[in-house]
N, C-alpha and C. Protein backbone atom coordinates (compact mmCIF):
# COMPACT_ATOMS: atom_id res chain seq x y z
N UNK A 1 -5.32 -37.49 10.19
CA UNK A 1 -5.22 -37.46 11.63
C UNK A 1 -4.00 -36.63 12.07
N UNK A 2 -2.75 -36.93 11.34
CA UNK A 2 -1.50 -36.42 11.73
C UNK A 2 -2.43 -34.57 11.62
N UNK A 3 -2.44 -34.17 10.48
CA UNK A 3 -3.09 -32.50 10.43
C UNK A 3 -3.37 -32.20 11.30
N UNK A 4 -4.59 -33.02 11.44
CA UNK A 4 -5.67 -32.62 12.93
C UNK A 4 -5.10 -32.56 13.91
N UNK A 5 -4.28 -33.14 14.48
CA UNK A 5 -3.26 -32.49 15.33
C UNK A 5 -1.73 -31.83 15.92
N UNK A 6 -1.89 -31.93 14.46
CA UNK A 6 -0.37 -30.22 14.18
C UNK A 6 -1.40 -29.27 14.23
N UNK A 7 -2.78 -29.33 13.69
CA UNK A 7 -3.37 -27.76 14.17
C UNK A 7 -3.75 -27.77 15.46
N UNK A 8 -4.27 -28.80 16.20
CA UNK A 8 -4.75 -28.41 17.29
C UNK A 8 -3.13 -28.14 18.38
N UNK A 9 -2.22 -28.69 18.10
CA UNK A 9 -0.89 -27.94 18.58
C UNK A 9 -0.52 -26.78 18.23
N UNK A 10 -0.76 -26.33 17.32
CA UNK A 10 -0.68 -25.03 16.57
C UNK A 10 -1.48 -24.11 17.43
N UNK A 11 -2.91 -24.51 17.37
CA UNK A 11 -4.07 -23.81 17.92
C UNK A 11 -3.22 -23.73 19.70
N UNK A 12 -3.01 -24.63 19.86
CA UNK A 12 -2.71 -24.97 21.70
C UNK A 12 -1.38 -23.69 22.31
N UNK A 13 -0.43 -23.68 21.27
CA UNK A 13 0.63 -22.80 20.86
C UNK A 13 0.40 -21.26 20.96
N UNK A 14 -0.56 -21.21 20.00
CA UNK A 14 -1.46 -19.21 19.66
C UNK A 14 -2.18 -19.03 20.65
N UNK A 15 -2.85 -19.88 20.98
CA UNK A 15 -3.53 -19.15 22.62
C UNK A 15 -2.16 -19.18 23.74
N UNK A 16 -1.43 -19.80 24.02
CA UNK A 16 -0.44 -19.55 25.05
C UNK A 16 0.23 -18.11 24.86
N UNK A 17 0.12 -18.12 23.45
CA UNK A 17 1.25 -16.92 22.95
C UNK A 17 0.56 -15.70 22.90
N UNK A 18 -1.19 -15.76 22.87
CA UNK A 18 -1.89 -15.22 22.86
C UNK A 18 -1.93 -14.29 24.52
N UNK A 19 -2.15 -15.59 25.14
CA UNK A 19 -2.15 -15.56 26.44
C UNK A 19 -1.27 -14.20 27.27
N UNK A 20 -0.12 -15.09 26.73
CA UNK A 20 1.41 -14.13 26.87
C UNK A 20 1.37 -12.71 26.67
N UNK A 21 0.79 -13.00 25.42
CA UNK A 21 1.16 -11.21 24.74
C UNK A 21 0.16 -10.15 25.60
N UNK A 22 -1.00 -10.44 26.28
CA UNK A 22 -2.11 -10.00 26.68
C UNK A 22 -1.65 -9.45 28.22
N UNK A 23 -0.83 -10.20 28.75
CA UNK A 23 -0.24 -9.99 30.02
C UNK A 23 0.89 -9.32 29.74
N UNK A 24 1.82 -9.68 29.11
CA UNK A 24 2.56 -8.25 28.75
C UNK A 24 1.94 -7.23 28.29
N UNK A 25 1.51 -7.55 27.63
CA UNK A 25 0.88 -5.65 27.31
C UNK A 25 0.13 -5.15 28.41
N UNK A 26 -0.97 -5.70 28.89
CA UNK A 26 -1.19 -5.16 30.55
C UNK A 26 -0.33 -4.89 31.44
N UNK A 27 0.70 -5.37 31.71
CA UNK A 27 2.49 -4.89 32.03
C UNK A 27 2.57 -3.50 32.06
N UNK A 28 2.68 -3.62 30.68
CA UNK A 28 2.89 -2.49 29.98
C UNK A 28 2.17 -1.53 29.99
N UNK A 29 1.41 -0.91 29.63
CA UNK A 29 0.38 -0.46 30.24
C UNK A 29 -0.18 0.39 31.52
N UNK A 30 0.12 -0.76 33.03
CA UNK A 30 0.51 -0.33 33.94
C UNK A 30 1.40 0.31 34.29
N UNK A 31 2.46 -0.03 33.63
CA UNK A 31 4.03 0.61 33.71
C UNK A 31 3.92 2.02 33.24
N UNK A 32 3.45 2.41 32.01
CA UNK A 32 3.42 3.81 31.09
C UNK A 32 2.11 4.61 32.17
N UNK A 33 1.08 3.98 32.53
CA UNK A 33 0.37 4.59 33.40
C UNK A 33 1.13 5.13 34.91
N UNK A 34 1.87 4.04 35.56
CA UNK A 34 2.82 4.70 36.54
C UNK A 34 3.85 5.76 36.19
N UNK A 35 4.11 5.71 35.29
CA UNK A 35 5.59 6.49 34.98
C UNK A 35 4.92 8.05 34.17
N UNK A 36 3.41 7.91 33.98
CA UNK A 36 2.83 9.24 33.99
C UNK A 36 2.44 10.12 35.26
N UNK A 37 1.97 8.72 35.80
CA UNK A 37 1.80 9.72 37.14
C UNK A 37 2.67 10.15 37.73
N UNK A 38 4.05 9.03 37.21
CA UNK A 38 5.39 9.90 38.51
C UNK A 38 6.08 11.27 37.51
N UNK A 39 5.29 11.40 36.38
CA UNK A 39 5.61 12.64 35.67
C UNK A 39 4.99 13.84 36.44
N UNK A 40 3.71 13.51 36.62
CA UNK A 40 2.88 14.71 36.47
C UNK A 40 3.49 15.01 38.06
N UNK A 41 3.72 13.89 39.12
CA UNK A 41 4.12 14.72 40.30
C UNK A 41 5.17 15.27 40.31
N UNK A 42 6.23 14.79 39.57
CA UNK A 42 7.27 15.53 39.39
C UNK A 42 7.24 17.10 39.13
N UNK A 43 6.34 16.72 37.93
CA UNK A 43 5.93 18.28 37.70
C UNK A 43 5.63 18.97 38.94
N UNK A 44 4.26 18.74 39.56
CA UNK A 44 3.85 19.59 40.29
C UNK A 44 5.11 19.33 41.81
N UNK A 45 6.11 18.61 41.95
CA UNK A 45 7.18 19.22 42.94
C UNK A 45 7.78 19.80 42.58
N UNK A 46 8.14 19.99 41.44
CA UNK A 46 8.92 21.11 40.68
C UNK A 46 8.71 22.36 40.40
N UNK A 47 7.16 22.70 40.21
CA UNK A 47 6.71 23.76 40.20
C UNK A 47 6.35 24.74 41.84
N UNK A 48 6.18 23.45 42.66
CA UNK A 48 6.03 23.82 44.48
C UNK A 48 7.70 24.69 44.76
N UNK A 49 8.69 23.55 43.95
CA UNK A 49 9.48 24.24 44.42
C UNK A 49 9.91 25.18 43.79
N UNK A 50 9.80 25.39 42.48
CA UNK A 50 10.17 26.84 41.85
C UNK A 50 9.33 28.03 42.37
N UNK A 51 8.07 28.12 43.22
CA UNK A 51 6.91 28.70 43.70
C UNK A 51 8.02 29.31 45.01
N UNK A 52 8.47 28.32 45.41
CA UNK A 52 8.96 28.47 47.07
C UNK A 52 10.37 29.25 47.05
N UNK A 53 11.23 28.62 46.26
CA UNK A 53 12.58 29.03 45.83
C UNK A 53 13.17 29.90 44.54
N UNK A 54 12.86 30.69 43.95
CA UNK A 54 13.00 31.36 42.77
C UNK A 54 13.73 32.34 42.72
N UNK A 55 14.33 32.84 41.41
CA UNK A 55 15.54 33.14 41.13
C UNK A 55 15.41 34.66 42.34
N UNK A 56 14.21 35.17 42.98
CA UNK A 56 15.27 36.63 43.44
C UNK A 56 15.19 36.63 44.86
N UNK A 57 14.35 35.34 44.93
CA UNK A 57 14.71 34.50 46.72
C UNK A 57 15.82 33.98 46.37
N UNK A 58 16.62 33.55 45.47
CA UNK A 58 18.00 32.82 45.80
C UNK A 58 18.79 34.15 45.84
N UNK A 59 18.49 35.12 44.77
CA UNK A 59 19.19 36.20 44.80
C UNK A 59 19.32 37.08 46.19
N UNK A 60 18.21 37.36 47.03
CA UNK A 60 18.12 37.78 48.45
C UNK A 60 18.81 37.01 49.24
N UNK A 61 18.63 35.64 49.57
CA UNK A 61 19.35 34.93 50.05
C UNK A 61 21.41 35.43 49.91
N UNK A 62 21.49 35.13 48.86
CA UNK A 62 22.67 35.00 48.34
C UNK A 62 23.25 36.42 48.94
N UNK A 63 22.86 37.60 48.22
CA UNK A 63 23.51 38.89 48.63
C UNK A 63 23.55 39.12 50.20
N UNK A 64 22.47 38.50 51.27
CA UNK A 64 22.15 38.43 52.70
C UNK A 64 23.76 37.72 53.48
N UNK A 65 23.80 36.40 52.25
CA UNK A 65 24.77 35.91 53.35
C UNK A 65 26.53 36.48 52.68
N UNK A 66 26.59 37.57 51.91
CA UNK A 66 27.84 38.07 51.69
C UNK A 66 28.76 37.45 49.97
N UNK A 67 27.58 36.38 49.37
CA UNK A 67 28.09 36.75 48.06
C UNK A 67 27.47 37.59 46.91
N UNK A 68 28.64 37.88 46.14
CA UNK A 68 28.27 39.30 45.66
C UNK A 68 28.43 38.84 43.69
N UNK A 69 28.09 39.46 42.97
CA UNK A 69 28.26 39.33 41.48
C UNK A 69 29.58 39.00 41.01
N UNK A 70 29.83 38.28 40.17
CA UNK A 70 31.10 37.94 39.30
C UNK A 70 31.61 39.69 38.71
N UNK A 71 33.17 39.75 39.07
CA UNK A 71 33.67 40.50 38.39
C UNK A 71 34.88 40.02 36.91
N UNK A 72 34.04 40.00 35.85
CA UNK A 72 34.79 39.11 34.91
C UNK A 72 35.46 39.52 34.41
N UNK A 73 36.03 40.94 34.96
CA UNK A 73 37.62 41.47 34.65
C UNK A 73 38.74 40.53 35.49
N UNK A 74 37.66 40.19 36.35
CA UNK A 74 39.17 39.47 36.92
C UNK A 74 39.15 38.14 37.14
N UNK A 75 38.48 37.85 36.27
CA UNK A 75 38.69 36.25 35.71
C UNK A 75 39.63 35.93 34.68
N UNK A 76 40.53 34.90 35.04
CA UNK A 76 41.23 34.63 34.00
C UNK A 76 41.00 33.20 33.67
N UNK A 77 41.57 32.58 32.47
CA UNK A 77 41.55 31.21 31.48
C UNK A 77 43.20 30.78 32.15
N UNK A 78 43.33 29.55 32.46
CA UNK A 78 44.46 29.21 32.80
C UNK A 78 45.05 28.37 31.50
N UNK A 79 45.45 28.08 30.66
CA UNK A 79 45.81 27.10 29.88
C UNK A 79 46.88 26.26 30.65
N UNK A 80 46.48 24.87 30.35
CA UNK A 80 47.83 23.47 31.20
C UNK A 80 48.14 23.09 30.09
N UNK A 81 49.71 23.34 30.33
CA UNK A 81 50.55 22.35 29.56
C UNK A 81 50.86 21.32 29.62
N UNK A 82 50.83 20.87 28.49
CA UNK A 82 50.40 18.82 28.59
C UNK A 82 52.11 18.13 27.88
């Protein structure tokens, strides 16, 4: 008698845990399914905006409003003394 019901506690135990694991992983699941889709839009805002904004529209932009190319002769390295 004692057996017969350490297994059926046992048994009562694996389905809860059963239970459990089934809903987490559906969790889960949902979660990796959301976090693809907030990939793929990412992507495609990223690509809208590389479409819209790209390197020789920033470059037009840039030369329009008065900055001009690095002259790296006249850049210097400062070293601080510590």
């Amino acid at each position: 008698m004692r057996y017969l019901l350490l297994s059926l506690l046992l048994l009562g135990i694996n389905y809860l845990y059963s239970a459990y694991s089934i809903d987490v992983s559906k969790e889960y699941a949902r979660k990796v399914s959301e976090l693809k889709k907030e990939k793929e839009r990412s992507l495609i805002l990223k690509a809208e905006l590389e479409r819209h904004v790209n390197y020789r529209t920033a470059k037009v932009y840039a030369e329009s409003a008065g900055f001009g190319p690095i002259d790296w002769s006249r850049v210097r390295l400062v070293k601080v003394a510590r």
